[in-house]
N, C-alpha and C. Protein backbone atom coordinates (compact mmCIF):
# COMPACT_ATOMS: atom_id res chain seq x y z
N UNK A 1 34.34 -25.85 12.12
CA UNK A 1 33.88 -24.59 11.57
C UNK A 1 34.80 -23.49 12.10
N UNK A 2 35.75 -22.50 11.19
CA UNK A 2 36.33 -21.82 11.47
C UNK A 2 35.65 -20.02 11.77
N UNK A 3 36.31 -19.56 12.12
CA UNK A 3 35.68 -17.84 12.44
C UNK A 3 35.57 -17.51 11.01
N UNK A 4 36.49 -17.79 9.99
CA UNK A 4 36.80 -17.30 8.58
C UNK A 4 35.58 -17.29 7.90
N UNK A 5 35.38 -18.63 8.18
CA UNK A 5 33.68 -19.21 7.57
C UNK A 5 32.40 -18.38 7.80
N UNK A 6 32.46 -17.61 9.01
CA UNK A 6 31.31 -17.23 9.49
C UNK A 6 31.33 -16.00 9.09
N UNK A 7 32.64 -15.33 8.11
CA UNK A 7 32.08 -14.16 7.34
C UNK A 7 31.40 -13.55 6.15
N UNK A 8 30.10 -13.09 6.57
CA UNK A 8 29.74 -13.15 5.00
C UNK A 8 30.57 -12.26 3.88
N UNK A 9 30.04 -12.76 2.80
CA UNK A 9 30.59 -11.92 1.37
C UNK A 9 29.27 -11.72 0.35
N UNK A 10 29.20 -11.37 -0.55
CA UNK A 10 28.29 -11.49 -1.07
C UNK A 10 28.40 -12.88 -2.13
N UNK A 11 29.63 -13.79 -2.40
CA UNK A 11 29.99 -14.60 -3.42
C UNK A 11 29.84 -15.50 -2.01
N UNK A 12 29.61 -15.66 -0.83
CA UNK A 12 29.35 -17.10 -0.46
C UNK A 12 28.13 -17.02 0.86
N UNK A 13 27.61 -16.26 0.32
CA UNK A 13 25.64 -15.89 0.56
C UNK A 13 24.59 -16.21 -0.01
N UNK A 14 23.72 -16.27 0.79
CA UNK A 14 22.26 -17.14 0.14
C UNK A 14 20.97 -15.96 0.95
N UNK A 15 20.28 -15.40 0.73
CA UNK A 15 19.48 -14.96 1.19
C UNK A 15 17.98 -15.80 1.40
N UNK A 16 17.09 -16.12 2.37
CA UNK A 16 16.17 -16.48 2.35
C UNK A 16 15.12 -15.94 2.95
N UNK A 17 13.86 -15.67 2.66
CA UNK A 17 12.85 -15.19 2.79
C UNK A 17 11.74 -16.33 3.35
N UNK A 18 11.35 -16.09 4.53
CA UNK A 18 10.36 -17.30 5.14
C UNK A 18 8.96 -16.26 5.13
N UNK A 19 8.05 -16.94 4.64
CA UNK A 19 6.66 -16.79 5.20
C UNK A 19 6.54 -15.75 5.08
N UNK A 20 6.65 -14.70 5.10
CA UNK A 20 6.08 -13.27 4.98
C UNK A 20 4.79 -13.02 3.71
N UNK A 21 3.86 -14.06 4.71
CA UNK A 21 2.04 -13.87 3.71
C UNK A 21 1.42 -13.09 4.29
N UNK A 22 0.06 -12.26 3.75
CA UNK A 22 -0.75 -11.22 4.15
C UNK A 22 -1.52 -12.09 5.49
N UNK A 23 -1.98 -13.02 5.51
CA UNK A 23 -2.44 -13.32 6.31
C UNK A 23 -1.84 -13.71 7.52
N UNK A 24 -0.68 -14.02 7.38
CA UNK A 24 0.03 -14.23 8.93
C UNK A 24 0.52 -12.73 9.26
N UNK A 25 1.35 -11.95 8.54
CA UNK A 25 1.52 -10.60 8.36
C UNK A 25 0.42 -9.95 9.45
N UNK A 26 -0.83 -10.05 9.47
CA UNK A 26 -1.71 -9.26 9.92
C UNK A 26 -1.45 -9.25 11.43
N UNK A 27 -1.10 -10.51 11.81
CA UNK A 27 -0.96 -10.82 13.03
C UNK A 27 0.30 -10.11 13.70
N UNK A 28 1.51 -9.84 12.95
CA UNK A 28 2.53 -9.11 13.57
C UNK A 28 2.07 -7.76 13.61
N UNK A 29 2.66 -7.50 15.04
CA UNK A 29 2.91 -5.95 15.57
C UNK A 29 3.94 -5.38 14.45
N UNK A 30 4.90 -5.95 14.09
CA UNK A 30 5.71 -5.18 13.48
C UNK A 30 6.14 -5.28 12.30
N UNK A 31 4.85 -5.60 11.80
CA UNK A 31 4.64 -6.37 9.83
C UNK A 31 5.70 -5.07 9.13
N UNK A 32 5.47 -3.61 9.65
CA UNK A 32 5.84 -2.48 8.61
C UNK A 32 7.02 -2.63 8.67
N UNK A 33 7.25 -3.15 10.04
CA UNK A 33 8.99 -2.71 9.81
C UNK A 33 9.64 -3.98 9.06
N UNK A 34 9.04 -5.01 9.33
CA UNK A 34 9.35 -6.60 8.83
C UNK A 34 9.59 -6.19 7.37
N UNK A 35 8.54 -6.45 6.75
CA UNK A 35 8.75 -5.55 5.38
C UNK A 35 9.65 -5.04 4.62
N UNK A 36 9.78 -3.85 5.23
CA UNK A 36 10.46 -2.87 4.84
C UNK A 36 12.12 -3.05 5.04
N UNK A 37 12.38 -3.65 6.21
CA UNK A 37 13.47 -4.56 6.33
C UNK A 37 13.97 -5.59 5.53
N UNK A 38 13.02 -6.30 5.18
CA UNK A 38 13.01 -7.14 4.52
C UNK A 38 13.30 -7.14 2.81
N UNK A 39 13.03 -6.20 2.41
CA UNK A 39 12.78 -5.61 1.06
C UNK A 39 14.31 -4.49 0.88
N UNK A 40 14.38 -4.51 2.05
CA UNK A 40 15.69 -3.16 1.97
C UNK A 40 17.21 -4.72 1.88
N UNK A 41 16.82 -6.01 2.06
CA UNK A 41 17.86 -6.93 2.01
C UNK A 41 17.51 -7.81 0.98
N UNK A 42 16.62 -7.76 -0.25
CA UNK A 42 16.42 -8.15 -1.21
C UNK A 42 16.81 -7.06 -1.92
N UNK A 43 16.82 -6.06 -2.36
CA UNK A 43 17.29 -5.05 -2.53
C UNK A 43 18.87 -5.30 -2.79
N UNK A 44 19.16 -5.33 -1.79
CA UNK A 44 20.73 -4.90 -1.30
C UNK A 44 21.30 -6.38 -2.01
N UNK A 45 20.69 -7.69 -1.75
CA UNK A 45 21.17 -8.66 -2.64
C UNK A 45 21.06 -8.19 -3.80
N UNK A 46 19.95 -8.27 -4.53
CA UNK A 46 19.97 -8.01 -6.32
C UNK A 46 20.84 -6.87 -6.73
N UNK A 47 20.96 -6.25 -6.22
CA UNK A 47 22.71 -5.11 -6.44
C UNK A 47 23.98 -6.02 -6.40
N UNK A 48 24.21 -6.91 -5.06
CA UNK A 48 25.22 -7.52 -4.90
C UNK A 48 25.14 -9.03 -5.36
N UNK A 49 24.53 -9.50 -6.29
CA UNK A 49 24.47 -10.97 -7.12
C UNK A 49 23.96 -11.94 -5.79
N UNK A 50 23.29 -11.42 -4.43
CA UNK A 50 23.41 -12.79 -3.97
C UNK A 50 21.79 -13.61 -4.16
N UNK A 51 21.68 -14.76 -3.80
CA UNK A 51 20.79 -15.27 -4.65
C UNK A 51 19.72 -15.71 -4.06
N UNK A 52 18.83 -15.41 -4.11
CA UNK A 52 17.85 -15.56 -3.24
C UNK A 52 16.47 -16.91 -3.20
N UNK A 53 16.32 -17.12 -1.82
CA UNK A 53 15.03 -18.29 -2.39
C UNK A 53 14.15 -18.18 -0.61
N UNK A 54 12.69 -18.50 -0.99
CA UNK A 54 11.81 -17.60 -0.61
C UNK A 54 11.05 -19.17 -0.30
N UNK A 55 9.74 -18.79 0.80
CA UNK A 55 9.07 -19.87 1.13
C UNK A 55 7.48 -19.19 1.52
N UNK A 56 6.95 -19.80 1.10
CA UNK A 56 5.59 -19.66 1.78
C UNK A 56 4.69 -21.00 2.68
N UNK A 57 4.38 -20.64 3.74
CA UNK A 57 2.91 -21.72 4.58
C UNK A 57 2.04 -21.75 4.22
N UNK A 58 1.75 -22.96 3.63
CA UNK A 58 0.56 -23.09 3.08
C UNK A 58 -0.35 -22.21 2.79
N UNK A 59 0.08 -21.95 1.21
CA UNK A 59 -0.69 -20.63 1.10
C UNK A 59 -2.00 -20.29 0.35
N UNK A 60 -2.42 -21.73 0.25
CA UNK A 60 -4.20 -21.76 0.15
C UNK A 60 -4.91 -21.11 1.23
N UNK A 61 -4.05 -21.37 2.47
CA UNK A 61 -4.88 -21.07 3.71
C UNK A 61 -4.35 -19.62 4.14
N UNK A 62 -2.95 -19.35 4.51
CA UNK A 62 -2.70 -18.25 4.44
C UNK A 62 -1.98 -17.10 3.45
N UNK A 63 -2.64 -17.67 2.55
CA UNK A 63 -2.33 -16.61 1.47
C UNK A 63 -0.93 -15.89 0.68
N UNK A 64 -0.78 -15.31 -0.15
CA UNK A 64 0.97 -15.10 -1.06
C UNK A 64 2.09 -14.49 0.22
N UNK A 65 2.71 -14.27 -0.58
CA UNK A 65 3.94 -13.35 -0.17
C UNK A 65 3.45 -12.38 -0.16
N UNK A 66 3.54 -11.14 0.84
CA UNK A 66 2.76 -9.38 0.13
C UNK A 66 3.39 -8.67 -0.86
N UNK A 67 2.47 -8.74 -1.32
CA UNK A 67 2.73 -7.67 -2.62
C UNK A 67 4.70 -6.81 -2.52
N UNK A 68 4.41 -6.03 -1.66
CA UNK A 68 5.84 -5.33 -1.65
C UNK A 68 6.82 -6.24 -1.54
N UNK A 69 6.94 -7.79 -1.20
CA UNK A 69 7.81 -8.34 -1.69
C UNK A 69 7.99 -9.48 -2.63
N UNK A 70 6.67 -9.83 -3.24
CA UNK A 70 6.48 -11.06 -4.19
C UNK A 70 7.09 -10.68 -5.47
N UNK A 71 6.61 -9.20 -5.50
CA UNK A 71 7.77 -8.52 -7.02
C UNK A 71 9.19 -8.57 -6.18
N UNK A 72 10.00 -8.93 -5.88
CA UNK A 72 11.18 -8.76 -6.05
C UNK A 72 11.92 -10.12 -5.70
N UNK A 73 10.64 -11.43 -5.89
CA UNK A 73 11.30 -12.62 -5.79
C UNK A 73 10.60 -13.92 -6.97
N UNK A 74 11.11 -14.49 -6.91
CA UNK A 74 10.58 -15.57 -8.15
C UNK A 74 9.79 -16.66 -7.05
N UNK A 75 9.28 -17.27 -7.77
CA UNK A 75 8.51 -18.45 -7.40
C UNK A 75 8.53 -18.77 -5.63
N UNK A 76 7.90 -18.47 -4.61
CA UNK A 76 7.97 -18.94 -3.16
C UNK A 76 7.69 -20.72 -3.36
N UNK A 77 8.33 -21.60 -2.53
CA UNK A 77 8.26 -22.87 -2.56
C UNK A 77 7.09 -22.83 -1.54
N UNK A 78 6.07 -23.79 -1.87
CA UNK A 78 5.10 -23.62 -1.05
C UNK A 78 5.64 -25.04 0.11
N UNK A 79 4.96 -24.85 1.08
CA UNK A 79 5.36 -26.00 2.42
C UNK A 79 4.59 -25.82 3.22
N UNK A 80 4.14 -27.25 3.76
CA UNK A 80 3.35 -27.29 4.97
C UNK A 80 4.04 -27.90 6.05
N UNK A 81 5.76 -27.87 6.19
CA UNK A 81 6.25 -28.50 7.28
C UNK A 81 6.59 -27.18 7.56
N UNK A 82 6.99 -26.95 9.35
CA UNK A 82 7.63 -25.58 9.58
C UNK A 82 9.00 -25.04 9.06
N UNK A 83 9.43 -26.21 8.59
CA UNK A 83 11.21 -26.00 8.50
C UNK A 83 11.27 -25.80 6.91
N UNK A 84 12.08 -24.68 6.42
CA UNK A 84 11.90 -24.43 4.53
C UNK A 84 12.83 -25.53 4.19
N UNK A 85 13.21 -26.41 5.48
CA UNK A 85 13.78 -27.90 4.71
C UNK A 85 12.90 -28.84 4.39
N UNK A 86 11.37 -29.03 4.58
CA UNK A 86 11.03 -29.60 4.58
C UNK A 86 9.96 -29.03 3.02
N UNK A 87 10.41 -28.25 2.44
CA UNK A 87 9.45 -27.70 1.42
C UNK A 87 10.80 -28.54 0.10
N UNK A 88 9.87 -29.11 -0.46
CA UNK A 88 10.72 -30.27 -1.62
C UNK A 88 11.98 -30.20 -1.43
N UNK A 89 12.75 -29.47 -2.66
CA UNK A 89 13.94 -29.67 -2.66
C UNK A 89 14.62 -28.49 -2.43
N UNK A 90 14.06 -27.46 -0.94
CA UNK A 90 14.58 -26.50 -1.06
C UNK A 90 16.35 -26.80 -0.35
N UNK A 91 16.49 -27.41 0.55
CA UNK A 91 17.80 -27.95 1.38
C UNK A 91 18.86 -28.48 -0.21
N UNK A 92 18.82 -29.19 -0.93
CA UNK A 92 19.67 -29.34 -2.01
C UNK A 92 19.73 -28.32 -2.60
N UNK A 93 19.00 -27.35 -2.89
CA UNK A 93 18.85 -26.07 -3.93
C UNK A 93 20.11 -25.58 -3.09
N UNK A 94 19.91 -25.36 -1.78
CA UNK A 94 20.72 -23.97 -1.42
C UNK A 94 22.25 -24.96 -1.35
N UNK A 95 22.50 -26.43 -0.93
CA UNK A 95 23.38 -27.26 -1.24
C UNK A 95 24.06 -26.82 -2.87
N UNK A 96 23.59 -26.94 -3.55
CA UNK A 96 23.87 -26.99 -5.10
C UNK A 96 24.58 -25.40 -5.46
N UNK A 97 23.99 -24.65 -4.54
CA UNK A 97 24.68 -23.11 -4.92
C UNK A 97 26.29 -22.68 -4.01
N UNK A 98 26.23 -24.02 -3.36
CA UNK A 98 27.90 -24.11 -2.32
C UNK A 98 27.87 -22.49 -2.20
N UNK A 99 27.42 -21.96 -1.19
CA UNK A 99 27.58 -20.95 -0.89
C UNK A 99 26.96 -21.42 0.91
N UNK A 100 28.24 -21.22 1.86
CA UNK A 100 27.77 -21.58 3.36
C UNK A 100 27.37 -20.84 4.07
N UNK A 101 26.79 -19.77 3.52
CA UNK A 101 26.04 -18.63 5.08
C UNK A 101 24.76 -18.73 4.10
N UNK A 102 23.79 -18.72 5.12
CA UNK A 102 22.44 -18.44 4.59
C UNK A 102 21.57 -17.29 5.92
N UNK A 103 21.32 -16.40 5.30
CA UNK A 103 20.78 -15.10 5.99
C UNK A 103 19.34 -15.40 5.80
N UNK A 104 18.50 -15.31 7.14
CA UNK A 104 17.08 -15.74 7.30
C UNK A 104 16.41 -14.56 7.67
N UNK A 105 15.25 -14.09 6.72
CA UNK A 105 14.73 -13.29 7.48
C UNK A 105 13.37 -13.85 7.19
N UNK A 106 12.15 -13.22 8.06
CA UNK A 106 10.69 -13.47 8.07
C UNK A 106 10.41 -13.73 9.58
N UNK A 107 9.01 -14.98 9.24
CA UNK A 107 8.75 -15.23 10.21
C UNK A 107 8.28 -16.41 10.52
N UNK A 108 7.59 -16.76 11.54
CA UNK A 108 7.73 -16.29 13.03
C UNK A 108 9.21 -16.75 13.68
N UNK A 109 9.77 -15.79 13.94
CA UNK A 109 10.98 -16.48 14.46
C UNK A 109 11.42 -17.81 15.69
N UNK A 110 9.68 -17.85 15.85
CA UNK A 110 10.39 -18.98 16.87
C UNK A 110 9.60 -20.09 16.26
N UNK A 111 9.03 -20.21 15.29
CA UNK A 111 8.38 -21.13 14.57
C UNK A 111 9.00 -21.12 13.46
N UNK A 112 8.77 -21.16 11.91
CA UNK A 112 9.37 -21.55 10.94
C UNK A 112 11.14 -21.11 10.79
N UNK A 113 11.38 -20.18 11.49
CA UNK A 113 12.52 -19.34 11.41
C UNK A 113 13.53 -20.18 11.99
N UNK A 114 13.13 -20.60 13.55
CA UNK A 114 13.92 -21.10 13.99
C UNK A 114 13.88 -22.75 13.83
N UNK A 115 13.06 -23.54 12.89
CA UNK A 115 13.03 -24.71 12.72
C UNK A 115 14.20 -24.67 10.99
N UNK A 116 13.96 -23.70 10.73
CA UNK A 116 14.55 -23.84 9.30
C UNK A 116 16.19 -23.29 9.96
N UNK A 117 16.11 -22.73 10.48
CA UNK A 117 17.48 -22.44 10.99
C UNK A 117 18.42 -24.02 11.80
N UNK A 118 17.37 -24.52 12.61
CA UNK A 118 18.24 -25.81 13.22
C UNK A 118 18.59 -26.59 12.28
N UNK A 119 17.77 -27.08 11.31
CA UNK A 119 17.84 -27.90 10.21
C UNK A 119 19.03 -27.63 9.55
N UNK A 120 19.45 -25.95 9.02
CA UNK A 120 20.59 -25.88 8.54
C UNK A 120 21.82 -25.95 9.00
N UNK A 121 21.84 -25.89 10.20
CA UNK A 121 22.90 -25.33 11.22
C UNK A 121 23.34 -27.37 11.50
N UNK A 122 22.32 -28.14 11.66
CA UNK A 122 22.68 -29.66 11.59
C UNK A 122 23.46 -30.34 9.86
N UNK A 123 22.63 -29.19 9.07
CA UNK A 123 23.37 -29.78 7.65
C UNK A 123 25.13 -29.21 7.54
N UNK A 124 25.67 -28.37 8.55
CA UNK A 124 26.61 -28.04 8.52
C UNK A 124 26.87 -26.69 7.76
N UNK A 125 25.59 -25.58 7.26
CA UNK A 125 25.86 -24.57 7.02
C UNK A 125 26.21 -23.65 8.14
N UNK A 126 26.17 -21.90 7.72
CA UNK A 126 26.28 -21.43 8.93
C UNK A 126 24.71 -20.04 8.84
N UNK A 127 24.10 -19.69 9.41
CA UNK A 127 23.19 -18.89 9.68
C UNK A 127 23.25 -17.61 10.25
N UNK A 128 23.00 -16.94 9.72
CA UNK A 128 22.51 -15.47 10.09
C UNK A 128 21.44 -15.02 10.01
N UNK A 129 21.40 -14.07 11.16
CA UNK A 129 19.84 -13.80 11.78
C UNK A 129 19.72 -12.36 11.75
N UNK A 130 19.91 -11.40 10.82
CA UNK A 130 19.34 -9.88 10.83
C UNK A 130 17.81 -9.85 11.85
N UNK A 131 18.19 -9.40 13.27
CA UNK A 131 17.00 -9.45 14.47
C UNK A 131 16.42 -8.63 13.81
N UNK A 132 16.62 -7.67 12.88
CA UNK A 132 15.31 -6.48 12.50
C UNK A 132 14.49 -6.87 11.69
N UNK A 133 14.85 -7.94 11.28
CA UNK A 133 14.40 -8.66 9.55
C UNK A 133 13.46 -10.03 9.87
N UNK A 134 13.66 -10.13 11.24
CA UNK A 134 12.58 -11.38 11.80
C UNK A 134 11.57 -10.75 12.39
N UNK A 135 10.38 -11.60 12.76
CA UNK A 135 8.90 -10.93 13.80
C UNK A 135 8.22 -12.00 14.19
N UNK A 136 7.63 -11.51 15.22
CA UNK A 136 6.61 -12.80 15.70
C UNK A 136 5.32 -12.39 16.34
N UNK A 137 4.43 -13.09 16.55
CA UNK A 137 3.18 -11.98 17.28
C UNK A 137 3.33 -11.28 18.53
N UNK A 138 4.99 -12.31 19.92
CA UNK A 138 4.62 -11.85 20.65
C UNK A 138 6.79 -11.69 20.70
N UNK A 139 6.88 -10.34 21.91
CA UNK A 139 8.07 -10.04 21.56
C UNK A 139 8.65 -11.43 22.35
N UNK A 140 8.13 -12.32 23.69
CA UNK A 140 8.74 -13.16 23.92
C UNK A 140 9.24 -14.31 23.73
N UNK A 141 8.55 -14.78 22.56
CA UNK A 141 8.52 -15.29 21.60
C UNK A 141 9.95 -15.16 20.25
N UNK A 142 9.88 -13.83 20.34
CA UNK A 142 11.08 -13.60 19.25
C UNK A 142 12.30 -13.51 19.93
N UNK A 143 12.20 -13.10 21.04
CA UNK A 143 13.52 -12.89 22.22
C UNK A 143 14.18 -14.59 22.52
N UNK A 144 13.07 -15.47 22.91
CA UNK A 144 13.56 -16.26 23.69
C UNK A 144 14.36 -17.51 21.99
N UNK A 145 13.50 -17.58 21.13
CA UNK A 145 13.85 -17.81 19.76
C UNK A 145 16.06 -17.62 19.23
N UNK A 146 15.95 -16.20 19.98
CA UNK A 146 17.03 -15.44 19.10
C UNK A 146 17.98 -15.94 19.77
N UNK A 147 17.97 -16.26 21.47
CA UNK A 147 18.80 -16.73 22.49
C UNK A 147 18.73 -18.64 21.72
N UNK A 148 17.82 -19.05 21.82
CA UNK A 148 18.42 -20.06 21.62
C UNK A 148 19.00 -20.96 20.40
N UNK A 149 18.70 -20.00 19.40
CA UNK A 149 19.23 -19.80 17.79
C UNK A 149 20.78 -19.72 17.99
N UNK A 150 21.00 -18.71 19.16
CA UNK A 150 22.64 -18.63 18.77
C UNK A 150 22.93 -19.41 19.87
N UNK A 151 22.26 -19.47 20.94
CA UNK A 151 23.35 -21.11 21.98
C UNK A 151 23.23 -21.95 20.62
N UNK A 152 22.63 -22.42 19.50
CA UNK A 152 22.45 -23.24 18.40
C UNK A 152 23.57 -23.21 17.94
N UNK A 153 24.34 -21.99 17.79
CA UNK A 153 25.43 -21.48 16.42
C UNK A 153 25.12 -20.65 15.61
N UNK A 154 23.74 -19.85 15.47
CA UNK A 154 22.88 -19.12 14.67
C UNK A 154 23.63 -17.54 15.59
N UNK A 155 24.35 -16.85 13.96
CA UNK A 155 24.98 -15.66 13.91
C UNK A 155 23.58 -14.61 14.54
N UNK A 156 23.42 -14.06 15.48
CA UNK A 156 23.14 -12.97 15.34
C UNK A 156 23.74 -11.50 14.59
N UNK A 157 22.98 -10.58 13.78
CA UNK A 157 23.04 -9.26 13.39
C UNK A 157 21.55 -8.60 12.79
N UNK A 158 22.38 -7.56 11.83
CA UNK A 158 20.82 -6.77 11.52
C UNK A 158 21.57 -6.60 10.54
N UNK A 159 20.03 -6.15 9.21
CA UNK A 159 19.97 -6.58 7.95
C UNK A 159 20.85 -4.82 7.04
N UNK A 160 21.29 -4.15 8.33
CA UNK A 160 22.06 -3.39 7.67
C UNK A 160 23.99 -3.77 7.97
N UNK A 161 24.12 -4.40 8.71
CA UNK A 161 25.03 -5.06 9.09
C UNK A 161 25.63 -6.27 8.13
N UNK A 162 24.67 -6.66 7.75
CA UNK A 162 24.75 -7.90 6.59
C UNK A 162 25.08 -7.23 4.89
N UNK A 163 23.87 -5.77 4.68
CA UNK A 163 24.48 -5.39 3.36
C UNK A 163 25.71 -4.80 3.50
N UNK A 164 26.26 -4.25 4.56
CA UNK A 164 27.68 -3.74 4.65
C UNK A 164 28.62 -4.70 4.46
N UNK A 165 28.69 -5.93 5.24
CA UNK A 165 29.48 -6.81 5.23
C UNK A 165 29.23 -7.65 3.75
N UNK A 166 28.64 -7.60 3.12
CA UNK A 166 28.12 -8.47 1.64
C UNK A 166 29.33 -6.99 0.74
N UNK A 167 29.31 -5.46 1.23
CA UNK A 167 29.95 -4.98 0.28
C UNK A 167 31.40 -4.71 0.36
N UNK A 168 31.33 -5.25 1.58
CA UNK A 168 32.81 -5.14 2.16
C UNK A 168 34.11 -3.75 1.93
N UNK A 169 33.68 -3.31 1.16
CA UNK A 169 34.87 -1.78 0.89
C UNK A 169 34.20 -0.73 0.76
N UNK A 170 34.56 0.30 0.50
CA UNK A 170 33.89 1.23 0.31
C UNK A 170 34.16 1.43 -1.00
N UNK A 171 35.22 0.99 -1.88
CA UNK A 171 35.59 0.83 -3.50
C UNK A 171 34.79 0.31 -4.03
N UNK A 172 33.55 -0.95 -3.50
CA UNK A 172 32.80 -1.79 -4.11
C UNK A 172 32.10 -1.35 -5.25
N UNK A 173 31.61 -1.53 -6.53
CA UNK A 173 31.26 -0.84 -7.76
C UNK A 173 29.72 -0.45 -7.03
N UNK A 174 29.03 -1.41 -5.89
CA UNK A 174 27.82 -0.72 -5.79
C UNK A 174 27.98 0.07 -3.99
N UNK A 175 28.65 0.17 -4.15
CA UNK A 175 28.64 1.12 -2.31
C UNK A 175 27.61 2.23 -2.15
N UNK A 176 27.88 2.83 -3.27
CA UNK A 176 26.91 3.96 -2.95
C UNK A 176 25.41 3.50 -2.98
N UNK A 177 25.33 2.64 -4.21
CA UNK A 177 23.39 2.64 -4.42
C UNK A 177 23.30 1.43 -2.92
N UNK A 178 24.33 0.79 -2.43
CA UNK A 178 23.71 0.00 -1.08
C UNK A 178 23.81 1.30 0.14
N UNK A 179 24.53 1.76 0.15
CA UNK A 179 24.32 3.17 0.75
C UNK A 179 22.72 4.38 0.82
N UNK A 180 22.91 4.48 -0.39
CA UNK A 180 21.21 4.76 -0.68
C UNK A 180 20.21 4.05 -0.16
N UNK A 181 19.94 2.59 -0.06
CA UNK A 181 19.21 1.81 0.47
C UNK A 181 19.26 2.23 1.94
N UNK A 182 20.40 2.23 2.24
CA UNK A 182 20.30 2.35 4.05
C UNK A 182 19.76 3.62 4.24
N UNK A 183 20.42 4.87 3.67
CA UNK A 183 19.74 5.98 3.78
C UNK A 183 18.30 5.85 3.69
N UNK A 184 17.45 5.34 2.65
CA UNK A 184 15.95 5.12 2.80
C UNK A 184 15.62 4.27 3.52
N UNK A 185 16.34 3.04 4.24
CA UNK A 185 15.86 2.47 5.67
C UNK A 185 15.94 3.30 6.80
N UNK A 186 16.82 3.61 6.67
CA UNK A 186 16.66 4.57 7.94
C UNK A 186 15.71 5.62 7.92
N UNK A 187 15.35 6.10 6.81
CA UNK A 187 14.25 7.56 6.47
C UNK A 187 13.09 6.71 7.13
N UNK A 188 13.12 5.41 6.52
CA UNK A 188 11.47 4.89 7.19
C UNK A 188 11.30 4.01 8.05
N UNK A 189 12.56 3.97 9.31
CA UNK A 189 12.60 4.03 10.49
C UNK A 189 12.12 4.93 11.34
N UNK A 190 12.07 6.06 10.67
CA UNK A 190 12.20 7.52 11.22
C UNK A 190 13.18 8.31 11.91
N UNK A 191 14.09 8.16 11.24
CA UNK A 191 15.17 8.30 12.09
C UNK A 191 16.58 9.41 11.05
């Protein structure tokens, strides 16, 4: 695996969305920002063509995707293993789109996040971890997760770091409206 490899673009990106249901949701301290993070890099893909695929835990028991992000994704693969490799045929899907970085956000990062992350990182993709774009109930939990994601090979960054690097110039035909996005992440950061 070369350094070359480990840069994203938006033509050899995969975005994925873990678990982010109302009912586990409730449990994070930091569901708003999860969210909103989260939605600001679905966003920033559907501007930049990259292609997205989404998972839900068993969601008889804990319930959809939330609202603010089920509109901006198609069908969640439902799964009752922790790893979104283990939800049918999601591991060939993202195989079949030959695109080698896959950007993870949701949750819990040290549970489904980081099981779906080893899984890929053994299939020989490469992973990225926007830390603002993951959550867990407890922060030690997401800390100790993120450390051993990248002793793994798992890219650490943040999910404004990722739409910059997906637009790569400032010539890009969408710079500005991914620009706009950050401007309104940051507005509801507070910042």
């Amino acid at each position: 695996m070369t350094k070359a490899t480990k840069r994203l673009r938006s033509d050899n990106s995969v975005l994925v969305v873990i678990d982010v249901q109302e009912k586990l949701l409730a449990k994070i301290p930091t569901a708003a920002a999860l969210v909103r993070t989260a939605g600001f890099l679905l966003d920033a893909a559907g501007l930049l063509g990259v292609p997205v695929r989404a998972t839900e835990q068993y969601p008889q028991g804990l319930g959809p995707t939330v609202p603010e992000l089920a509109g901006r994704l198609s069908r969640p693969a439902a799964k009752t293993a922790f790893s979104c490799c283990g939800a049918g045929t999601f591991l060939e899907e993202l195989e079949m789109l030959q695109r080698p970085n896959v950007v993870l956000v949701g949750m819990e990062t040290h549970v489904c996040v980081m099981q779906t992350a080893l899984d890929l990182i053994a299939a020989g993709l490469h992973v990225f971890l926007p830390v603002d774009a993951l959550a867990t109930r407890f922060p030690v939990d997401h800390d100790t997760a993120l450390r051993r994601l990248e002793y793994a090979g798992a890219v650490p960054t943040t999910a404004e770091a990722v739409a910059f690097e997906w637009v790569c110039d400032a010539s890009h035909p969408q710079f500005k409206a991914v620009s706009k996005l950050v401007i309104d992440l940051a507005a509801g950061r507070g910042q």
